[in-house]
Protein backbone atom coordinates (compact mmCIF):
# COMPACT_ATOMS: atom_id res chain seq x y z
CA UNK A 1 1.93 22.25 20.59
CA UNK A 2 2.12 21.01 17.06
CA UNK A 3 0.26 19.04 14.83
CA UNK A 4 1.38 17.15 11.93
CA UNK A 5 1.45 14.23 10.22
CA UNK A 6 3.25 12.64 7.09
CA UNK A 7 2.72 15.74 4.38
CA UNK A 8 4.52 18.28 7.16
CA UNK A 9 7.56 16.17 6.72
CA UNK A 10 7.06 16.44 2.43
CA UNK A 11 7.13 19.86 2.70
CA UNK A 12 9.92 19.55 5.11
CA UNK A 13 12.33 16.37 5.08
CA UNK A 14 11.75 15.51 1.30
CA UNK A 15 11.23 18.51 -0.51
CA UNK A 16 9.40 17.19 -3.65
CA UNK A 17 8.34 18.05 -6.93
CA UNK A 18 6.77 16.55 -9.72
CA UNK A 19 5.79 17.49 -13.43
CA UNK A 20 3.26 16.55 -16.17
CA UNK A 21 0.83 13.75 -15.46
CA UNK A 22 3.27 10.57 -15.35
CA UNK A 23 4.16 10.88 -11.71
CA UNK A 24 5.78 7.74 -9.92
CA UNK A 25 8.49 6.98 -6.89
CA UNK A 26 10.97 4.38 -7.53
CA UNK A 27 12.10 1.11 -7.10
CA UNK A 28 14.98 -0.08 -4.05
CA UNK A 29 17.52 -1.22 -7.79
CA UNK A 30 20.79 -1.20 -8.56
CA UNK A 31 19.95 1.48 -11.19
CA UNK A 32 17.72 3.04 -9.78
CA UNK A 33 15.44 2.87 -12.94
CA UNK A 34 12.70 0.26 -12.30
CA UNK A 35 9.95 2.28 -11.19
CA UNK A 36 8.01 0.87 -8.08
CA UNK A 37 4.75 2.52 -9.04
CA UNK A 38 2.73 5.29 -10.96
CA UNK A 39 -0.16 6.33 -9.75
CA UNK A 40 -3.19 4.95 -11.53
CA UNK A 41 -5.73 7.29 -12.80
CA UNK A 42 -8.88 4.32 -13.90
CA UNK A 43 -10.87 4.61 -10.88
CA UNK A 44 -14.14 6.67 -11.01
CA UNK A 45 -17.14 7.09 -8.54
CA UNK A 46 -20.55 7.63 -9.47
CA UNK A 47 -22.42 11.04 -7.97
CA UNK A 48 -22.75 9.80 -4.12
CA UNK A 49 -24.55 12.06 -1.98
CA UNK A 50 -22.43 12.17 0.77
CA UNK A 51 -24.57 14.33 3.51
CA UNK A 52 -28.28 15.00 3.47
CA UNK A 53 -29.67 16.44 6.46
CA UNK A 54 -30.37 19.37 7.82
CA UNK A 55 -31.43 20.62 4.20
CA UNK A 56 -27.84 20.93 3.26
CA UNK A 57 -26.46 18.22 0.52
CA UNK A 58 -23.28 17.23 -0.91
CA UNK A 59 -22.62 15.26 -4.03
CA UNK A 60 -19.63 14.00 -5.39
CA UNK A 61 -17.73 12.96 -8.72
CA UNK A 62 -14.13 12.53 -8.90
CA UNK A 63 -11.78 13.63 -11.98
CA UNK A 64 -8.11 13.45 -12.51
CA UNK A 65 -6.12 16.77 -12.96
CA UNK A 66 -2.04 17.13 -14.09
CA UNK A 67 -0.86 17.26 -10.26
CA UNK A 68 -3.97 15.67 -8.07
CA UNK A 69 -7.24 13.81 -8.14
CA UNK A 70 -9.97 15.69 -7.66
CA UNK A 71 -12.90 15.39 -5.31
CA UNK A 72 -16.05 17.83 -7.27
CA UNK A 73 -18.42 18.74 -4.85
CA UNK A 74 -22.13 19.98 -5.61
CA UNK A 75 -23.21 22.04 -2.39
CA UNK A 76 -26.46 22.44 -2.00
CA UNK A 77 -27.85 25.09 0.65
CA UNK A 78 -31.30 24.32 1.04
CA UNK A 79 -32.09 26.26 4.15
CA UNK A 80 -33.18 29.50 4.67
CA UNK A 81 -29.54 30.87 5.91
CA UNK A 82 -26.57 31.44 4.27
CA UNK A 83 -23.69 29.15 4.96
CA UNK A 84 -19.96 28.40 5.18
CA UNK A 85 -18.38 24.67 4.45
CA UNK A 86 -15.04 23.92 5.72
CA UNK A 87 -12.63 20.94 4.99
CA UNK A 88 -9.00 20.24 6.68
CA UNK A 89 -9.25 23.03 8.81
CA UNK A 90 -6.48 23.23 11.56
CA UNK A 91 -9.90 23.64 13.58
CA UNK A 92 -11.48 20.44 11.95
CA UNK A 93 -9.54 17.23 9.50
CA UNK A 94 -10.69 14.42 9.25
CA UNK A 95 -9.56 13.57 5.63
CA UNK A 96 -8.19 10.02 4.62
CA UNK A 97 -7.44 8.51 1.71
CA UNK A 98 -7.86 4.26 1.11
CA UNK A 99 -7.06 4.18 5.10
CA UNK A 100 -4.22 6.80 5.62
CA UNK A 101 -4.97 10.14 7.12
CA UNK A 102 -4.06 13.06 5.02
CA UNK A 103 -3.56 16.38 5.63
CA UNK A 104 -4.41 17.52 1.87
CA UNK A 105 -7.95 18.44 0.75
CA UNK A 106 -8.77 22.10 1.76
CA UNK A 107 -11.99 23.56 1.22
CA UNK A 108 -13.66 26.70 2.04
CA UNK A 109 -17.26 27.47 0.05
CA UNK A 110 -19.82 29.43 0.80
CA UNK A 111 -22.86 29.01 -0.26
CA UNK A 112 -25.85 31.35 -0.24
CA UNK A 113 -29.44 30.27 1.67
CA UNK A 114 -31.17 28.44 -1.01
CA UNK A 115 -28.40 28.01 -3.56
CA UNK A 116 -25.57 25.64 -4.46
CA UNK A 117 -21.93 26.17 -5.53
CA UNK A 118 -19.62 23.82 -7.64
CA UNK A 119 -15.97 23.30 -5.97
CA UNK A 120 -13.29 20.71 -5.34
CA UNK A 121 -10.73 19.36 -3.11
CA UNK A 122 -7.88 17.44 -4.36
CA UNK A 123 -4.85 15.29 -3.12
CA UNK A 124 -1.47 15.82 -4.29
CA UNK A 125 -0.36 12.64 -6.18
CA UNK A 126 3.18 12.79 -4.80
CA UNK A 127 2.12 13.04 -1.30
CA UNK A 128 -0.38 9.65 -1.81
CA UNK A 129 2.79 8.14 -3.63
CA UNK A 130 5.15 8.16 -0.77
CA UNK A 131 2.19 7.01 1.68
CA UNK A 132 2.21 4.19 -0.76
CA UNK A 133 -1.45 5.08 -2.43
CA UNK A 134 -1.20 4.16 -6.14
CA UNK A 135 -4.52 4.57 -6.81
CA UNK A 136 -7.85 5.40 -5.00
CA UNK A 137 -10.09 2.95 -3.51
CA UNK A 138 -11.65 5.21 -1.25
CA UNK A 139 -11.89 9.06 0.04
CA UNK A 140 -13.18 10.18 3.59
CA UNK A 141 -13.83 13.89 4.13
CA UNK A 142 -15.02 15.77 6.32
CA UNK A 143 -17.06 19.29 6.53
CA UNK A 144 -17.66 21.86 9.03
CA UNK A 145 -20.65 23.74 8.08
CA UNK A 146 -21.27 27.04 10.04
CA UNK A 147 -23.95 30.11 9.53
CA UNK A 148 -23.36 33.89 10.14
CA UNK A 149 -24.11 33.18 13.72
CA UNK A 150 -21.68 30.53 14.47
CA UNK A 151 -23.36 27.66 14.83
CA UNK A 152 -21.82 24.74 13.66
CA UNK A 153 -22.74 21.73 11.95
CA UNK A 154 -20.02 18.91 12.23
CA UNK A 155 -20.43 16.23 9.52
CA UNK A 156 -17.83 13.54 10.90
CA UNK A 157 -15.97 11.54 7.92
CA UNK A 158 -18.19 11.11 4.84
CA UNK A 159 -16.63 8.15 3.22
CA UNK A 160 -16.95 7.26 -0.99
CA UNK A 161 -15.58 4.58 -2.69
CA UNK A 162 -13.99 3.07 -6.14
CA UNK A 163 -14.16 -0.27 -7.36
CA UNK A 164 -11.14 -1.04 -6.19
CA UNK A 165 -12.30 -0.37 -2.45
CA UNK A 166 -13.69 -4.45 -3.07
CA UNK A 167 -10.32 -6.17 -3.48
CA UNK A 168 -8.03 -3.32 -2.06
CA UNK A 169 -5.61 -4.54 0.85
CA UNK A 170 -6.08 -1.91 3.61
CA UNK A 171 -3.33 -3.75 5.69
CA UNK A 172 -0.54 -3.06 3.35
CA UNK A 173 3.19 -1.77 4.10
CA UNK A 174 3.59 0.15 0.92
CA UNK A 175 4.40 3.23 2.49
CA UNK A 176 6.92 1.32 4.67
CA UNK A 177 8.72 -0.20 1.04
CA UNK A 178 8.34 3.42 -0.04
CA UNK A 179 10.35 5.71 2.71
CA UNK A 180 13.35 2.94 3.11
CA UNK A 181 13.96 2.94 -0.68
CA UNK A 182 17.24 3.68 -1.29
CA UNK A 183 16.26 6.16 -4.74
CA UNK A 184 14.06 7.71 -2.15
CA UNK A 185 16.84 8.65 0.46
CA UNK A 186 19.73 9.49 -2.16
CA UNK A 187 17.13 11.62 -4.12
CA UNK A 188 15.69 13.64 -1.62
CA UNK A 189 18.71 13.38 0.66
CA UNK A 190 17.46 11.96 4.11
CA UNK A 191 18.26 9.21 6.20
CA UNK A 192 16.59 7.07 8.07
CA UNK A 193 18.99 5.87 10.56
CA UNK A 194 16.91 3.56 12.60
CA UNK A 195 13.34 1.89 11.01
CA UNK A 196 11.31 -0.72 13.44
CA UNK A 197 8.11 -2.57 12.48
CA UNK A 198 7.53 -3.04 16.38
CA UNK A 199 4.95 -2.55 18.39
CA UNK A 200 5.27 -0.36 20.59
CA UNK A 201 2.33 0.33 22.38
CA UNK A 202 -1.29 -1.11 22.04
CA UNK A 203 -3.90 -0.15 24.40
CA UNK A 204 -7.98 -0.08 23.74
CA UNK A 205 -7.50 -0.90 19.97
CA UNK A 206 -5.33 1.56 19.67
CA UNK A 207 -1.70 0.66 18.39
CA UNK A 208 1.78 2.38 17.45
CA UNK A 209 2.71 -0.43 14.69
CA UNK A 210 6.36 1.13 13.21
CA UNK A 211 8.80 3.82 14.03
CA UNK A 212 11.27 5.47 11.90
CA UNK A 213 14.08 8.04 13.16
CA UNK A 214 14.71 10.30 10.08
CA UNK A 215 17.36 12.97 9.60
CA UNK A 216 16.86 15.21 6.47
CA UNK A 217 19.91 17.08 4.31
CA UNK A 218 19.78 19.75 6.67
CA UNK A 219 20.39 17.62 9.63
CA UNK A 220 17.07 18.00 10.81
CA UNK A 221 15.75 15.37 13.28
CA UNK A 222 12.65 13.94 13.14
CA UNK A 223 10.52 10.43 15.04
CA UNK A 224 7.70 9.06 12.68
CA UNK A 225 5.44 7.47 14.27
CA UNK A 226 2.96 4.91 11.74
CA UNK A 227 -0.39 4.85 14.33
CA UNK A 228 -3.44 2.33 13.62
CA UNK A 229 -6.81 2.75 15.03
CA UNK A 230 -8.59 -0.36 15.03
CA UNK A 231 -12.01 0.66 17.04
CA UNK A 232 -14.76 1.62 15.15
CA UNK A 233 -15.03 4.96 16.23
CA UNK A 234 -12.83 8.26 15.36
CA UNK A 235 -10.25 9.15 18.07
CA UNK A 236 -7.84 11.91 19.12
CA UNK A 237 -4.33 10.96 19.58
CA UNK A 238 -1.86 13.41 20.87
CA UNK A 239 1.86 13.08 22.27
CA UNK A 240 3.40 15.12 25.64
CA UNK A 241 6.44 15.44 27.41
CA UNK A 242 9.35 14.75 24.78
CA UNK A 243 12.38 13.71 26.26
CA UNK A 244 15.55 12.50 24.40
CA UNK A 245 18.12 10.67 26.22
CA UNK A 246 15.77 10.44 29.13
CA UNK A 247 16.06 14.48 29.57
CA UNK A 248 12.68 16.60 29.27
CA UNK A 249 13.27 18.44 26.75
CA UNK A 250 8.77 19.72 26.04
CA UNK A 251 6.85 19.24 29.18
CA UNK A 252 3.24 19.95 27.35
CA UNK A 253 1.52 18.63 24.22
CA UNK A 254 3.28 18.44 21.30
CA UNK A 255 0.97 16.37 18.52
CA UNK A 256 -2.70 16.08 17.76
CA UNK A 257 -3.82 14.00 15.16
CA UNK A 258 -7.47 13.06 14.09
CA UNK A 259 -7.72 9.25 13.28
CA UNK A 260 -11.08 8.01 11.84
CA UNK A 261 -12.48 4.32 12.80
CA UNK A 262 -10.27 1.42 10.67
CA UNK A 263 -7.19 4.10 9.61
CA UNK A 264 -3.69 4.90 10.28
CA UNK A 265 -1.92 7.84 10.54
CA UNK A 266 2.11 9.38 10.21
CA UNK A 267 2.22 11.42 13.47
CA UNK A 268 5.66 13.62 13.23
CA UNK A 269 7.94 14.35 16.05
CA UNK A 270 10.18 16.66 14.79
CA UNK A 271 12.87 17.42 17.61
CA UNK A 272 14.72 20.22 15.91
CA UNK A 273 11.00 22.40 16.05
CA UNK A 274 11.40 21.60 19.78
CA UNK A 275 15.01 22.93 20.54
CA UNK A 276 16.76 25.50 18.85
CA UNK A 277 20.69 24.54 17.89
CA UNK A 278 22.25 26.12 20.60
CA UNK A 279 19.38 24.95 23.13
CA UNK A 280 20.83 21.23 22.35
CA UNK A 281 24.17 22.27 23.95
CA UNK A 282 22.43 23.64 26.62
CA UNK A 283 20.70 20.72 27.78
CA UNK A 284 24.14 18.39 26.71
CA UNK A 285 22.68 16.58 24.41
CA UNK A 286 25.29 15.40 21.90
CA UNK A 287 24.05 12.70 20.32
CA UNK A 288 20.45 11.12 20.24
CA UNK A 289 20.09 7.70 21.96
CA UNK A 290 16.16 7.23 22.71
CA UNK A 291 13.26 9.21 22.33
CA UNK A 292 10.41 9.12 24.60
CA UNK A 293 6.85 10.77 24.52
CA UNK A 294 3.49 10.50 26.39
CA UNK A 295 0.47 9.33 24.45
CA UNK A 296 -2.97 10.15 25.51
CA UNK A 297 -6.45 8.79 23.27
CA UNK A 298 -9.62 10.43 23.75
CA UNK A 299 -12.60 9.89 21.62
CA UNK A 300 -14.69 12.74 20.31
CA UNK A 301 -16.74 13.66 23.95
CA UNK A 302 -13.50 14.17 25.64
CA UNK A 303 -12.67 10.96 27.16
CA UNK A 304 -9.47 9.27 27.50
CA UNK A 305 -10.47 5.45 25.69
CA UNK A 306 -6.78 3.65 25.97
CA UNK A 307 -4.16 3.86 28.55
CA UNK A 308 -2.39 6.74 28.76
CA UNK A 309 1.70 5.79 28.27
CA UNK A 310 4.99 6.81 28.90
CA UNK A 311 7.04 5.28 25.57
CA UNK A 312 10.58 5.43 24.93
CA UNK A 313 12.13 4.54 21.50
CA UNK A 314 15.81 3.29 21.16
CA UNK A 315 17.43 4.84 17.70
């Protein structure tokens, strides 16, 4: 099993880097020179508290640093017992930016029974670039907060907004403009050699709403699936039983991705973490032709809250 979403395939497919405070992706020209956008640095928040009960509070400002924005965090223990907050755990993520899950934002504080502790989390421009997040309108995160006895406090996403959260377009296919720019592909050296804004499955206001097969300089195959939740409640999606050219090639789960109420996420199916080169031989696959998972949506008690569906993807 697997999890991962859009900034698995940075590290991976794209391979990025980025210097100074002028950071920006660019523009599908004959050039290549136009940029398409930088990422704007204006927005600011006022101190929010974000979580008050319990005794335990968390306030917020938000600054800009040379690589990410910044999320500052006051953490205020106001119990009697000492205590450990958690963000973007593999155990617990919830984390979006303006509508896009992200897996960027780590935190791990402690912070002793009656005290507070200043700390941050911040989001790596680049990786909010190529989503196609220019600037912030608004930032959900959220915090597992355990004692010395494990028990476990489970905050759910704590949402905080800009002023551009009032006019900002949370339907928008920047990040779709983004990965088929052709600067994009010649400068990081991938290809995508089969993008569809279709459909492909919409069940309980759930909805798989574009596909892109990707191959990266190393010849590296990977499905990215752009996933919407449009209930109003936070969901588990997770894919099974990979098959390529109608042969099972994974017969468990392979994803698990977090999606909070209103957002979308990149869920990554990465078929050469699945089979090994030679295995591909093996199972006489030369070629890819379609690619077909299972997807499965519970909700946070467990149950399954859109049909369960076997999906296979031409490419």
């Amino acid at each position: 099993m697997k999890k991962s979403i859009f900034s698995a395939t940075i590290a991976a497919v794209f391979i990025l880097s980025a210097c100074g405070s002028s950071l920006s992706v660019w523009a599908d020209t004959d050039d290549f020179g136009t940029e398409l956008t930088t990422f704007r640095k204006e927005q600011q928040i006022e101190e929010t508290v974000l979580y008050d009960q319990n005794n335990i509070r968390t306030a917020t400002g938000l600054t800009y640093a040379n690589y990410e924005v910044e999320l500052e965090l006051l953490l205020e223990n106001n119990s009697d017992r000492d205590l450990g907050f958690i963000a973007e755990s593999l155990g617990y993520s919830c984390n979006a930016v303006n509508g896009f899950m992200i897996e960027d934002g780590y935190l791990n504080c402690d912070v002793p029974a009656g005290g507070a502790e200043e700390d941050s989390i911040g989001f790596d421009y680049t990786g909010l670039l190529i989503q196609g997040i220019n600037e912030i309108a608004d930032i959900q995160v959220g915090f597992d907060i355990s004692d010395d006895d494990y028990n476990h406090i489970y905050t759910g996403p704590l949402q905080v907004k800009t002023p551009a959260a009032e006019s900002y377009d949370y339907e928008n296919t920047n990040y779709r403009k983004v990965i088929n720019s052709k600067a994009m592909k010649y400068t990081y050296e991938y290809e995508i050699a089969s993008f569809k804004e279709e459909e492909v499955y919409s069940s309980g206001g759930i909805s798989i709403i574009s596909e892109a097969y990707m191959i990266n300089r190393d010849g590296d195959r990977s499905l990215m699936l752009e996933v919407k939740n449009g209930t109003e409640s936070q969901v588990y999606f997770t894919t099974s039983n990979i098959t390529v050219n109608d042969t099972e090639i994974y017969d468990s789960r392979w994803s698990f991705d977090t999606i909070n109420a209103g957002c979308r996420a990149l869920v990554d199916i990465r078929l050469d973490n699945i089979l090994d080169e030679e295995e591909w031989e093996t199972y006489g696959i030369e070629e890819i032709e379609t690619i077909g998972f299972t997807v499965t949506v519970k909700n946070t008690d467990g149950i399954v809250v859109s049909e369960p569906s076997a999906i296979t993807i031409e490419v």
